[in-house]
Protein backbone atom coordinates (compact mmCIF):
# COMPACT_ATOMS: atom_id res chain seq x y z
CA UNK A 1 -8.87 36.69 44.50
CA UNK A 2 -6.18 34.76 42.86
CA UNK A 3 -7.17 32.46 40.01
CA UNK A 4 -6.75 28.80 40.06
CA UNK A 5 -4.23 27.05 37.96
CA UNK A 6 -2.31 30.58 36.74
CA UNK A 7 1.22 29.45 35.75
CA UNK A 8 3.96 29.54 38.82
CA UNK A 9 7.00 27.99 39.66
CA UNK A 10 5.28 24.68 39.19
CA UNK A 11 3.79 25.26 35.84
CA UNK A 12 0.37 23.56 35.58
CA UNK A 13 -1.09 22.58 31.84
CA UNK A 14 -3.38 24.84 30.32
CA UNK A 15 -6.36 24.29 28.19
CA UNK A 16 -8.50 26.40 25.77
CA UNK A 17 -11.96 25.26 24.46
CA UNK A 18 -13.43 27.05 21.08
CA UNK A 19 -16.92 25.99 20.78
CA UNK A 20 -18.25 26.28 17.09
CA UNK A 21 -21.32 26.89 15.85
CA UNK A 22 -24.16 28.89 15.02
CA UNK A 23 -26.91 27.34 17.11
CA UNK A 24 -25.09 27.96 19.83
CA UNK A 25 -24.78 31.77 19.35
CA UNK A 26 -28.77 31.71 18.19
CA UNK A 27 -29.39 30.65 21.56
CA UNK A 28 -30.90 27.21 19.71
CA UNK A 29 -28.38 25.06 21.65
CA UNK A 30 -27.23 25.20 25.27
CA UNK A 31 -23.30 24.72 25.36
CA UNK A 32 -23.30 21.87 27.93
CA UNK A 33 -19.90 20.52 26.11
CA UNK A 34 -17.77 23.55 27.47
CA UNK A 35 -19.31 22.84 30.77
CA UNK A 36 -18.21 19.05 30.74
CA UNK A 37 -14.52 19.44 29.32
CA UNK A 38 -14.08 22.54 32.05
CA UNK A 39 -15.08 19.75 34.73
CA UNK A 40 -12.82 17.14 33.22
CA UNK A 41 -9.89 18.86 32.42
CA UNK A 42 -10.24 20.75 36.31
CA UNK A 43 -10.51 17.37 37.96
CA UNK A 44 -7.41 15.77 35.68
CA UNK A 45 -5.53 18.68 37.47
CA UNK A 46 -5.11 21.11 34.07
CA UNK A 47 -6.70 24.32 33.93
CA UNK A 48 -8.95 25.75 31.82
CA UNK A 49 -8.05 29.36 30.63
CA UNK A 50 -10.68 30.60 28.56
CA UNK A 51 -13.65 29.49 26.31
CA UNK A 52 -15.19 31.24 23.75
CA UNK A 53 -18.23 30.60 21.38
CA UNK A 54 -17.74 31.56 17.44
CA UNK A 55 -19.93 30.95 14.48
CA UNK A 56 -19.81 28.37 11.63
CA UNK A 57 -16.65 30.25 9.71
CA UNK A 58 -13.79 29.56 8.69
CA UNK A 59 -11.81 32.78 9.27
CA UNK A 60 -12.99 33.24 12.65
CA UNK A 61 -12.29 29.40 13.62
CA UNK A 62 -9.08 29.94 11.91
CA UNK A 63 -8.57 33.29 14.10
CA UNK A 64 -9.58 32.02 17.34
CA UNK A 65 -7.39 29.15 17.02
CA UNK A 66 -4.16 31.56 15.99
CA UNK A 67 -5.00 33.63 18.92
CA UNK A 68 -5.03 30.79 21.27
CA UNK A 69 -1.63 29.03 19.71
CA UNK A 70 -0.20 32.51 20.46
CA UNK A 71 -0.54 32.13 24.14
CA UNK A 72 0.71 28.12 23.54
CA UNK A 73 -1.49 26.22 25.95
CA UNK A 74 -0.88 22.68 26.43
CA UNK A 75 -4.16 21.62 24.97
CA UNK A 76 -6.99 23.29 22.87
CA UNK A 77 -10.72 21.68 22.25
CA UNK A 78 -12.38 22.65 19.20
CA UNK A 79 -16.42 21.77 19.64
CA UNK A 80 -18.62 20.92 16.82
CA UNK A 81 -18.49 21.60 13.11
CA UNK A 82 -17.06 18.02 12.23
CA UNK A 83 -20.18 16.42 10.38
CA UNK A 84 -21.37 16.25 6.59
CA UNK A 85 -22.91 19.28 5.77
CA UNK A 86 -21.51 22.18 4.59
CA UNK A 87 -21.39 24.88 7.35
CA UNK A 88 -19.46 22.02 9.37
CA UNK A 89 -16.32 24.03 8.85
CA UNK A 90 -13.98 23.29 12.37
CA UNK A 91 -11.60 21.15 10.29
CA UNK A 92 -11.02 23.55 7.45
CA UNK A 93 -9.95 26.16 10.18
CA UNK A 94 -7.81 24.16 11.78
CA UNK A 95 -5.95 23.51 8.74
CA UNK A 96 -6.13 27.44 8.06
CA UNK A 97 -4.87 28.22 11.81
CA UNK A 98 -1.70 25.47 11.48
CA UNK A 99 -0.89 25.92 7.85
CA UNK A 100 -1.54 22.83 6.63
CA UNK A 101 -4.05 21.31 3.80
CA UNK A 102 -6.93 19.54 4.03
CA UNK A 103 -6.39 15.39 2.87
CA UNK A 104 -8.13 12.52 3.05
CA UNK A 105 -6.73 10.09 5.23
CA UNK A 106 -7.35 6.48 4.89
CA UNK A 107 -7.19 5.42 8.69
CA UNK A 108 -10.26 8.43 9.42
CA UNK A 109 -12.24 6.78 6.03
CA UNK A 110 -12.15 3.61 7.23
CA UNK A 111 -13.51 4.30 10.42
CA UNK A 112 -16.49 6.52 8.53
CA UNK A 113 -17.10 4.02 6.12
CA UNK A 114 -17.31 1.10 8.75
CA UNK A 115 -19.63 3.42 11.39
CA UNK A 116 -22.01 3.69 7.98
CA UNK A 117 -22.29 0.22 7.91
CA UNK A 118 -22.84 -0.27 11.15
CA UNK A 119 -25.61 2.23 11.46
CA UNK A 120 -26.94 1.06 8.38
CA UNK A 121 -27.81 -2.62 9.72
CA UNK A 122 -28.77 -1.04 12.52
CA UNK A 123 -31.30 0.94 10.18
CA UNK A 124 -30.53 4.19 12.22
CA UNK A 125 -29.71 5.62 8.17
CA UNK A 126 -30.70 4.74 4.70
CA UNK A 127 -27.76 3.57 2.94
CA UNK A 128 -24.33 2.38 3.86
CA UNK A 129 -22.88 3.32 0.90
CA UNK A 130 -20.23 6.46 1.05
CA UNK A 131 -20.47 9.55 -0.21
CA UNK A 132 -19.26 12.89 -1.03
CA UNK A 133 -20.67 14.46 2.14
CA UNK A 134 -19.73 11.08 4.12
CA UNK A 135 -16.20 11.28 2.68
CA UNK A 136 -16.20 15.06 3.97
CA UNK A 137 -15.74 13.85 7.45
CA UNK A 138 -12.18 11.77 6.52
CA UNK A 139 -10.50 15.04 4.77
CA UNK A 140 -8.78 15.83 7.93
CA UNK A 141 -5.49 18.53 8.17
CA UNK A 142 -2.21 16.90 6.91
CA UNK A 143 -0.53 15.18 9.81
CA UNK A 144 -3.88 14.35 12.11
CA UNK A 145 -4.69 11.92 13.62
CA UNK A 146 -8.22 10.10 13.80
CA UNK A 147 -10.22 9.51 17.13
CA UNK A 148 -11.93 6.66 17.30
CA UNK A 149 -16.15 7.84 17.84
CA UNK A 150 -17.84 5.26 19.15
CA UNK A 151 -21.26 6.90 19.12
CA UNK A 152 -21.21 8.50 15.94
CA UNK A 153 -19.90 9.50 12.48
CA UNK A 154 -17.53 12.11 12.93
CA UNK A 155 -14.13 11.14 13.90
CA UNK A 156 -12.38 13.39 16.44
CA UNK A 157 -8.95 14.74 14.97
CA UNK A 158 -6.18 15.61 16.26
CA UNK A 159 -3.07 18.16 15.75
CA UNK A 160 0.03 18.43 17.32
CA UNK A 161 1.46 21.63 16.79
CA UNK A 162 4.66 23.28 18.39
CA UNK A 163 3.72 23.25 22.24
CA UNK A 164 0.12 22.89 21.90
CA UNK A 165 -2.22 19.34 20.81
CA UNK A 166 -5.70 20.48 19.06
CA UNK A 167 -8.29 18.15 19.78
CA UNK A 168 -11.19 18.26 17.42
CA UNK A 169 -14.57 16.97 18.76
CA UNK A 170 -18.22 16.85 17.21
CA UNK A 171 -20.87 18.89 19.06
CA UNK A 172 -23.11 16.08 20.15
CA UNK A 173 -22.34 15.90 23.54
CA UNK A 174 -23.18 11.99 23.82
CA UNK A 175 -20.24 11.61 20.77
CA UNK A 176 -18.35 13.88 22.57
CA UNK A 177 -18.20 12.67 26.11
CA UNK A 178 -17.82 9.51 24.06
CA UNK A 179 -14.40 10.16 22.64
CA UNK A 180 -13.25 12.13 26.21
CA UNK A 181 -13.86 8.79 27.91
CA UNK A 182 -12.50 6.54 25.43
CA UNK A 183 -10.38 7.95 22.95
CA UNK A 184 -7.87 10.43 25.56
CA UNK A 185 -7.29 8.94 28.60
CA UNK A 186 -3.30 8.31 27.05
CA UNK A 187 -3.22 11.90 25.95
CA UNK A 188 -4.53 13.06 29.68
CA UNK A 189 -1.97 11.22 31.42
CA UNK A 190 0.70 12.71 29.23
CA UNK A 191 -0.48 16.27 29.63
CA UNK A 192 -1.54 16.22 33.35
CA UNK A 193 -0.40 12.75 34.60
CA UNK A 194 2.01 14.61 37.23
CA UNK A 195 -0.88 17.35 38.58
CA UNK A 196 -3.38 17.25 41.13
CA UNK A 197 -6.37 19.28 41.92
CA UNK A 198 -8.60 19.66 45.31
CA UNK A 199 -11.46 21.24 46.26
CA UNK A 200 -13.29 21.58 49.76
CA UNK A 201 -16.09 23.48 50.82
CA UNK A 202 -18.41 25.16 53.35
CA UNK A 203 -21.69 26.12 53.44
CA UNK A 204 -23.08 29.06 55.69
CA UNK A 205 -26.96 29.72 56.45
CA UNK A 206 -26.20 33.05 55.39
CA UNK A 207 -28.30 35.17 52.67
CA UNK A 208 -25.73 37.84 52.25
CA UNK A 209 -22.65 37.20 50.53
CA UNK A 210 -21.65 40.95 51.82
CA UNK A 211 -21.60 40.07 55.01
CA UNK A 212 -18.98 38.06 54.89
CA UNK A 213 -16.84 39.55 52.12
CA UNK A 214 -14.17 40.81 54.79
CA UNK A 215 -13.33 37.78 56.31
CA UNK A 216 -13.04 35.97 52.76
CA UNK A 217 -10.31 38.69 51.23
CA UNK A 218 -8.81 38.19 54.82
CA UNK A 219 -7.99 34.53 54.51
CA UNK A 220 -7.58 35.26 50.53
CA UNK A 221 -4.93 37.40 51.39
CA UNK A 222 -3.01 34.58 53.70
CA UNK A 223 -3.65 31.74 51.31
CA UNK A 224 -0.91 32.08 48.28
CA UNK A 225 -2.11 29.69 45.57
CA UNK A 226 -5.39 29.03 47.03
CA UNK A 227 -8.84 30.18 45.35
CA UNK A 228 -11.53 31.12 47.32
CA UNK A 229 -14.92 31.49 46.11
CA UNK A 230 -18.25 32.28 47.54
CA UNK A 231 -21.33 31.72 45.45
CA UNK A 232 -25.33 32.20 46.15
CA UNK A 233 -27.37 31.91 43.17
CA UNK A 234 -30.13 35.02 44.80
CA UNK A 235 -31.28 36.44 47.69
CA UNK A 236 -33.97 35.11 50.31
CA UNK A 237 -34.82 34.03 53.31
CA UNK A 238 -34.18 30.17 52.52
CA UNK A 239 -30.47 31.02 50.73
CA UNK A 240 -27.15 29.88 51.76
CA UNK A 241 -23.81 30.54 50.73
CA UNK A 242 -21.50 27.94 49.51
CA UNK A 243 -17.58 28.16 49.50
CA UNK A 244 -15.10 26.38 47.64
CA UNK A 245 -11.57 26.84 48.38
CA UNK A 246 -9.87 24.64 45.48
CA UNK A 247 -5.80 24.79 45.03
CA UNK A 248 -3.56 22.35 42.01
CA UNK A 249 0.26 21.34 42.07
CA UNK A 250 2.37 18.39 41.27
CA UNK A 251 1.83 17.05 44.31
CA UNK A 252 -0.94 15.73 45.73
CA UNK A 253 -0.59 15.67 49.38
CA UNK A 254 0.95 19.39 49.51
CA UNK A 255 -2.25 20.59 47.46
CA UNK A 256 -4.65 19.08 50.00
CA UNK A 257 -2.50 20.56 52.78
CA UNK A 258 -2.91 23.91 51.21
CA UNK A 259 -6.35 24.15 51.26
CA UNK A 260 -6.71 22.89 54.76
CA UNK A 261 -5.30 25.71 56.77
CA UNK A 262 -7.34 28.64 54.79
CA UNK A 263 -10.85 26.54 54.91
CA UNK A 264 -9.82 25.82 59.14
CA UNK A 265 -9.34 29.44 59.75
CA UNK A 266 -12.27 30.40 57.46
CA UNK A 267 -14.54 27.79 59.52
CA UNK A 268 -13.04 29.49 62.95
CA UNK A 269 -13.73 32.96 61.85
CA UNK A 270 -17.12 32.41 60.10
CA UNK A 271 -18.15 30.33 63.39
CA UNK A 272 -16.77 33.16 65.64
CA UNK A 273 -18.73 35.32 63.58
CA UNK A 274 -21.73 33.85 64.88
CA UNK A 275 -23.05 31.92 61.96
CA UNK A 276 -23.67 28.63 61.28
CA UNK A 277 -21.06 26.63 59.04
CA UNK A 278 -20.65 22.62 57.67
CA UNK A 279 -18.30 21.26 55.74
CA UNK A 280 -19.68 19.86 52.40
């Protein structure tokens, strides 16, 4: 079946995530951050290419990242690895991937130092004083620009570079949903201002996805530029099969008129089938 969002006529954005960090891999951490900017970027209308998961270096941050400029998406998240210590090594790899040094940069400083203060009074940390590891957090790669955190530390950073913007975020995911909400909503509307994205569904009392597989590639195969997708999580007796048919363009009245033909005919056939279908 044909994948949502692959480039056409009517190019769409496209967006890479690189989530960094050895907890993650260890199976420590559950990478609910990929999960949330794959939701947010899907209902802003871009599309979301490909995540992967690395560890806490800088060569393969720095690889990843050259990889992904390669294929020049509109827009790649790097996840975690922004903080004090010293495996937090996004930033460094960044700089590696675009070619440009590490500097400190008074605008990202200021907001570190004045976050330290606040927490401070707050007593949610011991001194407000800065430090070297503190500092470590406002050495960002020449030309970047500082994201305001509101619910932590870290800055988010980011890169223009050619074609594609970087957009560095911390691996908390309250920080992180934190900057989504308040520190891109301009650089959203630049990238996908002009795209749309739909999604219907319906749900069969079904148990076996097989049973049904024919009359999916069949309206698949009549449905250019729509993606349909069944999905039951296991077999049973209490089971049932829910399908999405989701389509994007620049406009959004053609995109909802797209979907609605395939998921009519798939209603009619799965009904004429003799099973029982609703619209979620």
């Amino acid at each position: 079946m044909a994948i949502p969002g692959r480039r056409t006529s009517d190019v769409m954005p496209e967006v890479e995530v690189v989530s960094a960090g050895n907890e993650v891999l260890l199976g420590h951490v559950l990478d609910t951050n990929s999960n949330f900017l794959c939701r947010r970027v899907t209902a802003a209308g871009g599309c979301i290419t490909r995540t992967v998961m690395v560890g806490d270096e800088i060569e393969t941050i720095a690889a990843e990242l050259s990889a992904a400029l390669g294929r020049k998406p509109a827009l790649v998240f790097t996840v975690g690895g922004l903080g004090p210590t010293t495996d937090d090594l996004t930033l460094s790899g960044v700089a590696l991937a675009t070619g440009r040094a590490l500097e400190l940069h008074p605008e990202a400083e200021r907001l570190v130092r004045e976050k330290y203060a606040e927490f401070a009074e707050l007593g949610y940390v011991p001194f407000a004083d800065m430090n070297e590891s503190r500092l470590k957090m406002a050495h960002l790669p020449a030309g970047a620009e500082p994201l305001v955190n509101p619910a932590g530390g870290a800055p988010g950073v980011l890169v223009r570079h050619g074609k594609t913007t970087i957009v560095s975020l911390p691996g908390v995911p309250e920080e992180l949903m934190a900057i989504v909400d308040e520190s891109l909503a301009g650089l959203f509307d630049e990238l996908f201002g002009g795209a749309h994205y739909d999604e219907r569904a319906l749900v069969v009392d079904l148990q076996d996805e097989s049973a049904i597989a024919e009359i999916l590639r069949d309206v698949d195969e009549t449905s250019p530029g729509v993606y349909i997708k069944s999905r039951t999580k296991r077999m049973g007796p209490e089971v049932k099969i829910r399908i999405t048919l989701s389509a994007r363009g620049q406009d959004g009245g053609q995109v909802s008129k797209m979907i609605l033909a395939p998921l009519e005919q798939l209603e009619r056939r799965l009904v004429a089938a003799g099973f029982d279908v609703a619209r979620e």
